[in-house]
C-alpha atoms as a PDB file:
ATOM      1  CA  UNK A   1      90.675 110.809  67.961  1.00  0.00           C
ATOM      2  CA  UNK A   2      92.236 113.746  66.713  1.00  0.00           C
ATOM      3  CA  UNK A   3      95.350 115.369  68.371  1.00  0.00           C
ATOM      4  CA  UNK A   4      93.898 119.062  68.563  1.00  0.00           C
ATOM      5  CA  UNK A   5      92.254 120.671  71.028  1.00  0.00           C
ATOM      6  CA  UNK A   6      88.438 122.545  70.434  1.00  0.00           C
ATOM      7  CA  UNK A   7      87.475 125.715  71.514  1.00  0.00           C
ATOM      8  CA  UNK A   8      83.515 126.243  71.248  1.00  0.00           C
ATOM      9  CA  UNK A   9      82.642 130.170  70.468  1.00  0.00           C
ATOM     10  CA  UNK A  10      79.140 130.376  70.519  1.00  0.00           C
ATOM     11  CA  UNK A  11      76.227 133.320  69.868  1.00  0.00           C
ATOM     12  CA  UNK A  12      75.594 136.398  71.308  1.00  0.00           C
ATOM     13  CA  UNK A  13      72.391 135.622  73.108  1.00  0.00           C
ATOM     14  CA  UNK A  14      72.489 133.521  76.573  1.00  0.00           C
ATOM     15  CA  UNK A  15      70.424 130.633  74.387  1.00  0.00           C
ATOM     16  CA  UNK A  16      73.966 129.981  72.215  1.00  0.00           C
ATOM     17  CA  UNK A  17      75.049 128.681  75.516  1.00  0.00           C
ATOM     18  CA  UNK A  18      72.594 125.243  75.126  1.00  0.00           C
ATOM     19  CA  UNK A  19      74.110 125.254  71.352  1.00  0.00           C
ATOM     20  CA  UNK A  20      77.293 124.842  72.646  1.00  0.00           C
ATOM     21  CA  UNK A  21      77.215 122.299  75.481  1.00  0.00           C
ATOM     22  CA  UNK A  22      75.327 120.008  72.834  1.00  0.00           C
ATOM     23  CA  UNK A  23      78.325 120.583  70.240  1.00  0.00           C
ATOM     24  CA  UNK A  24      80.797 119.917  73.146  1.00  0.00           C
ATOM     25  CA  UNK A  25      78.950 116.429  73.828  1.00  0.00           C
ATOM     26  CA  UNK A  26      78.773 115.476  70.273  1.00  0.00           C
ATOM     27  CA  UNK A  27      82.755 116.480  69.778  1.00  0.00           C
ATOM     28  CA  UNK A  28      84.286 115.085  73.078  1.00  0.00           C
ATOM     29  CA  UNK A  29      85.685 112.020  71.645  1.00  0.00           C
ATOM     30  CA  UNK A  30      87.039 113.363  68.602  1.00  0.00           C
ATOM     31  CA  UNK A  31      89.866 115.951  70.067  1.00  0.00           C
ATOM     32  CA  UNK A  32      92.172 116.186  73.281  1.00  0.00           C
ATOM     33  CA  UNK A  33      90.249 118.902  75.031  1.00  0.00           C
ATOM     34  CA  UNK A  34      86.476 120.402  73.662  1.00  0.00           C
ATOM     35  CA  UNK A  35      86.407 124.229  75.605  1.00  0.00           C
ATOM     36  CA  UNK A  36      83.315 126.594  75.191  1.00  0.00           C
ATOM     37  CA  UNK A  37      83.841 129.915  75.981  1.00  0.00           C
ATOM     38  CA  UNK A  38      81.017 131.207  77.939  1.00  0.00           C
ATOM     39  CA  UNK A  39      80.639 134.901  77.466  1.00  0.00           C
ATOM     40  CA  UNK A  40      80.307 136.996  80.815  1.00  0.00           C
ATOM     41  CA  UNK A  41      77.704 139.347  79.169  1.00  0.00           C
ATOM     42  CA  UNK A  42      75.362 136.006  79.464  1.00  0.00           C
ATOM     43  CA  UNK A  43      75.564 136.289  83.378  1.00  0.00           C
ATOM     44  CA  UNK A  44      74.921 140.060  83.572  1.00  0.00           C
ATOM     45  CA  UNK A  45      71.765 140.196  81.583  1.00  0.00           C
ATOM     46  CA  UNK A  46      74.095 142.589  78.808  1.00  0.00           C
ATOM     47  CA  UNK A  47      72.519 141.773  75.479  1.00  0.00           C
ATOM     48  CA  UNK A  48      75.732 142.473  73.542  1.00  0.00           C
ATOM     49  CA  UNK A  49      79.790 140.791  73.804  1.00  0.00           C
ATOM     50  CA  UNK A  50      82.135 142.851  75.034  1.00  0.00           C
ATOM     51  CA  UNK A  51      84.370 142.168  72.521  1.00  0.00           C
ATOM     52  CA  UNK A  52      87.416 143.265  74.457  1.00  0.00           C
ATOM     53  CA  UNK A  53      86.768 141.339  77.191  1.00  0.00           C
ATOM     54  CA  UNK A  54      86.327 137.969  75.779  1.00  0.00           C
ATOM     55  CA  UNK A  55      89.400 138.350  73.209  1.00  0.00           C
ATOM     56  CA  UNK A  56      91.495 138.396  76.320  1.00  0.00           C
ATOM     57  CA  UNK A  57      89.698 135.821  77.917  1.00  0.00           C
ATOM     58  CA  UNK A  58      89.960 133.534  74.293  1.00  0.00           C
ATOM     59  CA  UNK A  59      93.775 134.282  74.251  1.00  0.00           C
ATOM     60  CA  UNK A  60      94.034 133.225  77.809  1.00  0.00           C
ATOM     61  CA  UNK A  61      92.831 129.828  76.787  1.00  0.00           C
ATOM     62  CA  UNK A  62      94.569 129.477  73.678  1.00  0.00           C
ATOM     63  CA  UNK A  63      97.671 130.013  75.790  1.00  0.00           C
ATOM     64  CA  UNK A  64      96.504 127.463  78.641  1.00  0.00           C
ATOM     65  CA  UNK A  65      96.300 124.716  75.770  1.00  0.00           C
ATOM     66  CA  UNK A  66      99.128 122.500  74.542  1.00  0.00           C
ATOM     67  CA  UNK A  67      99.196 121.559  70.784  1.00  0.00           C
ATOM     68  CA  UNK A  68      97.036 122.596  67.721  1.00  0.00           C
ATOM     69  CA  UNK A  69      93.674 124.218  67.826  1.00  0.00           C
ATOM     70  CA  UNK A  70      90.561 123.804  66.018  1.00  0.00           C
ATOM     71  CA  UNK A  71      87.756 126.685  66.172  1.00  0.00           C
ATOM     72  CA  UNK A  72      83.608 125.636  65.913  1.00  0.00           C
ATOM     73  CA  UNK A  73      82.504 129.371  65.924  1.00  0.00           C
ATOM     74  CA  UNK A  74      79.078 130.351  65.526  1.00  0.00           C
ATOM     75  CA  UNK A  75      77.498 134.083  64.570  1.00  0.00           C
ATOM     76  CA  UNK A  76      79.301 136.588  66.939  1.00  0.00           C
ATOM     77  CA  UNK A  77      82.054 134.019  67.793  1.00  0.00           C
ATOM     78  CA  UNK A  78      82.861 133.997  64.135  1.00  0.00           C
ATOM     79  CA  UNK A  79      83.481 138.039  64.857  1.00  0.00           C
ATOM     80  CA  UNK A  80      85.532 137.019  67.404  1.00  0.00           C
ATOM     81  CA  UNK A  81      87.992 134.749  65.663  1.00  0.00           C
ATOM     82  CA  UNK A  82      88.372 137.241  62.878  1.00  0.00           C
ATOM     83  CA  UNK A  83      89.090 140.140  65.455  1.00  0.00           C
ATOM     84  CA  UNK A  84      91.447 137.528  67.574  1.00  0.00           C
ATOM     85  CA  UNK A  85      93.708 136.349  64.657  1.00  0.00           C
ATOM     86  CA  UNK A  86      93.845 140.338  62.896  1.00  0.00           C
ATOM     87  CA  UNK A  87      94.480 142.045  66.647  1.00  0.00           C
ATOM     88  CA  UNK A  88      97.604 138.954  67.049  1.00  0.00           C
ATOM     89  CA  UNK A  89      95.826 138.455  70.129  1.00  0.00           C
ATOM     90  CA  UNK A  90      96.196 134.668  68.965  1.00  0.00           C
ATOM     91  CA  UNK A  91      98.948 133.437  66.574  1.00  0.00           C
ATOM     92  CA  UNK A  92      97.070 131.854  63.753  1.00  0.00           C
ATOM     93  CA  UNK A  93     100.013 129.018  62.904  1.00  0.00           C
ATOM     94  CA  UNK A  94      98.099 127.280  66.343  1.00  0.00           C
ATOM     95  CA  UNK A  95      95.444 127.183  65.119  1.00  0.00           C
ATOM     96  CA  UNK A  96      94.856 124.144  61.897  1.00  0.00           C
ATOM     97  CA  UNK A  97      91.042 125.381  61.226  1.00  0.00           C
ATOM     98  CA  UNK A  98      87.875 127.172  61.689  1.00  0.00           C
ATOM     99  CA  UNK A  99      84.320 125.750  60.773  1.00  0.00           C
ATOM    100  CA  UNK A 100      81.888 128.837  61.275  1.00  0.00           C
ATOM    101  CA  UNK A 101      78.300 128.857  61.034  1.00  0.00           C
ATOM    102  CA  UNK A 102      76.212 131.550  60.676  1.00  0.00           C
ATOM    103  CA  UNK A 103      78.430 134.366  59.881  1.00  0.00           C
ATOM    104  CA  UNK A 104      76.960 137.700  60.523  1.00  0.00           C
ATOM    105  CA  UNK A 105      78.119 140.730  58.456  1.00  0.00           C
ATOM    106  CA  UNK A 106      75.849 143.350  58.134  1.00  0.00           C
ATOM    107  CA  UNK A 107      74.650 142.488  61.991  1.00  0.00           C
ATOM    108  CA  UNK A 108      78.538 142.541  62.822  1.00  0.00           C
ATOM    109  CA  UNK A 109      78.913 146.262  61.265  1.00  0.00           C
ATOM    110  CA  UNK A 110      75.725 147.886  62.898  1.00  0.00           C
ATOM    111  CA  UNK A 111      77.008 146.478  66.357  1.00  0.00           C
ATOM    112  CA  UNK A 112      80.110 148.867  65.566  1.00  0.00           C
ATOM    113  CA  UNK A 113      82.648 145.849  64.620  1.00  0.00           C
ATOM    114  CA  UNK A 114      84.605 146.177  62.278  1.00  0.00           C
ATOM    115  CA  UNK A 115      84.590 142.916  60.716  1.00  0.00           C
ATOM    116  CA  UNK A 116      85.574 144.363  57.139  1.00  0.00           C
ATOM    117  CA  UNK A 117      89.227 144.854  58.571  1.00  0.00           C
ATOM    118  CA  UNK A 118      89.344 142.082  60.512  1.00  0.00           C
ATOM    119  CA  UNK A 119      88.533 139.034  58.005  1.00  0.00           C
ATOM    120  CA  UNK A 120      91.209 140.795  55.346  1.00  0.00           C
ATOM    121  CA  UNK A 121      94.033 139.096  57.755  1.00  0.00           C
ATOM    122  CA  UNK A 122      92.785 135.857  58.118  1.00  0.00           C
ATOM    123  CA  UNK A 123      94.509 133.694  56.224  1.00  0.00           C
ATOM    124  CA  UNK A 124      93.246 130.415  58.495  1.00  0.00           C
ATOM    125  CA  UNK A 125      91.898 127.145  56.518  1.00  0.00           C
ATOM    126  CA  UNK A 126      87.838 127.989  56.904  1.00  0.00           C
ATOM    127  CA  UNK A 127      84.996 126.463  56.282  1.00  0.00           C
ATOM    128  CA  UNK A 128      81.685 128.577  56.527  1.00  0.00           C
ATOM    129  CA  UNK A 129      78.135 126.527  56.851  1.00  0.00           C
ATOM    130  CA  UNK A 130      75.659 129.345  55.958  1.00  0.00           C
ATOM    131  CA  UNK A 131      71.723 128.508  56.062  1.00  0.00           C
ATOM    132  CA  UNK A 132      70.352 129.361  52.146  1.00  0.00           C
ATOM    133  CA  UNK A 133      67.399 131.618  54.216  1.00  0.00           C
ATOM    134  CA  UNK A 134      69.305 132.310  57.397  1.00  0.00           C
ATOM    135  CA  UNK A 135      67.130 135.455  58.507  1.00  0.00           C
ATOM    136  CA  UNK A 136      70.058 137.009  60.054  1.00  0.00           C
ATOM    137  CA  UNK A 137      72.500 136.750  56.928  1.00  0.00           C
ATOM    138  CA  UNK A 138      71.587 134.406  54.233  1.00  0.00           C
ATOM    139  CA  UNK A 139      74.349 132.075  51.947  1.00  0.00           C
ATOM    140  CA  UNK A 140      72.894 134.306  49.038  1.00  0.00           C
ATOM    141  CA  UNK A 141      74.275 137.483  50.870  1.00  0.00           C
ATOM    142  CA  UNK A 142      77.169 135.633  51.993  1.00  0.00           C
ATOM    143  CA  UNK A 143      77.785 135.411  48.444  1.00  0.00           C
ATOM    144  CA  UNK A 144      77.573 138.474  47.432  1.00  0.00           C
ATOM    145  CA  UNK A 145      79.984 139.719  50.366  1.00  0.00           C
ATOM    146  CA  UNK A 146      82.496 137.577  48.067  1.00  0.00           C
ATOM    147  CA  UNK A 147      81.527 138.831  44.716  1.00  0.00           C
ATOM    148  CA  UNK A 148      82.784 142.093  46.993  1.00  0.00           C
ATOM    149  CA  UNK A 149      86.167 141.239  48.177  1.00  0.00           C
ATOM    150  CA  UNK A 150      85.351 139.863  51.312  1.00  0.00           C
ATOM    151  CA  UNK A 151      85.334 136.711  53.198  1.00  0.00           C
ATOM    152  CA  UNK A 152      87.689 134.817  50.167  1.00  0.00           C
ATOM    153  CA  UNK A 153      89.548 132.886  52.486  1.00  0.00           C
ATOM    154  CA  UNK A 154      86.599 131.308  53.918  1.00  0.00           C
ATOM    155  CA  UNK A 155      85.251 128.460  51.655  1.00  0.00           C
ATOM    156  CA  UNK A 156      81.062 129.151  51.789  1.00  0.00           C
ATOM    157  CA  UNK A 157      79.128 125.832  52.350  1.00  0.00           C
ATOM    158  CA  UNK A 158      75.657 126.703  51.686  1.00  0.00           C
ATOM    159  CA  UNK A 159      72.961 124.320  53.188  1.00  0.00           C
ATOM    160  CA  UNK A 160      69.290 124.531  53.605  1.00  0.00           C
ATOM    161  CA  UNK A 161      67.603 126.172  56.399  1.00  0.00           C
ATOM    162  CA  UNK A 162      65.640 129.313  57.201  1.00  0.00           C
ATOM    163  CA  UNK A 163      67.037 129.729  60.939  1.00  0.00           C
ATOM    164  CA  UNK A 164      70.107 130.698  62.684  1.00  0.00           C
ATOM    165  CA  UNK A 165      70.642 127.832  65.005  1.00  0.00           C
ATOM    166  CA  UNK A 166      72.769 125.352  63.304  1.00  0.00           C
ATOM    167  CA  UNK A 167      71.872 121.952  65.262  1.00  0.00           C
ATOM    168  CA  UNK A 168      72.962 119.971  63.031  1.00  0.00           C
ATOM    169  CA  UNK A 169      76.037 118.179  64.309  1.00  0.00           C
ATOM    170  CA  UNK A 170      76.852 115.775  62.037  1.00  0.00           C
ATOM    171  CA  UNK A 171      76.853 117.910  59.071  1.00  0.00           C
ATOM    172  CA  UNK A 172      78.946 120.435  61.337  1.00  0.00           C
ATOM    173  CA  UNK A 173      81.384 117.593  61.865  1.00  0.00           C
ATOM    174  CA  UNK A 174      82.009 116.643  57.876  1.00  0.00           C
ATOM    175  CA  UNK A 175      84.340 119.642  58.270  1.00  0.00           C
ATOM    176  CA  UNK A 176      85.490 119.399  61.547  1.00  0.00           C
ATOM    177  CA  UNK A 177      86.601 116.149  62.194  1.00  0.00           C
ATOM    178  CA  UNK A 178      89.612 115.107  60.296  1.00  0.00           C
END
């Protein structure tokens, strides 16, 4: 078992909400505490995160949690880790390591976040598992992102798939489980 605790930042869309529970299940055994985060635009039929609103609620349980953290953050929740670490909302020396799946750039800026700004401050060991024809942002445009300047920090695991709902646990855990 590892010593760290897990916090579960899932999707924009209510659906993300099944993804998690199934990645708490599979992850239980393998850290101190597994918490998902479930956004409170899900139970007022918003269709979009209030961003500001669930970076205090994410900082609220980082601070509630003893010991090291571990992030499993997928699509807008990767937004939210970026925007959490640049903002200091949460001091990045808690938390060992992020495993995102299914970042969303291009999505991220026409939603008006500014995602551009906040990945250039995170500095956090990352691993990103991007679909090769993920129809919301592909590993090929992931890629080029890079060739750009942007997401460097964030090691890019390409894998096959043409969807956006990363259910597959096991390969999830190859970089999340120590």
């Amino acid at each position: 078992m590892n010593n760290s605790n897990l916090i579960i930042l899932p999707g924009n869309g209510a659906i993300n909400k099944e993804w998690a529970e199934k990645a708490r299940d599979f992850f239980d055994t393998h850290f101190k505490s597994v918490t998902i985060q479930y956004y409170e635009h899900w139970s007022n039929d918003s269709e979009l995160i209030d961003i500001d609103i669930e970076l205090k609620r994410f900082a609220n349980t980082v601070n509630t949690l003893n010991g090291d953290i571990a992030i499993l953050a997928k699509s807008v929740g990767t937004i939210l880790t970026m925007f959490a670490i640049y903002s200091k909302s949460v001091d990045p020396l808690r938390v060992t390591k992020c495993v995102f799946v299914g970042l969303p750039p291009e999505w991220a800026r026409t939603k008006g976040f500014d995602i551009d700004s906040w990945s250039t401050a995170f500095t956090i060991p990352s691993t990103l598992i991007q679909n090769d024809n993920d129809p919301v942002t592909s590993a090929l445009e992931i890629r080029r992102e890079q060739a750009n300047g942007r997401f460097n920090t964030i090691k890019l695991v390409e894998v096959k798939g043409d969807d956006h709902v990363y259910g597959d646990f096991d390969a999830i855990g190859r970089y999340l489980i120590e």
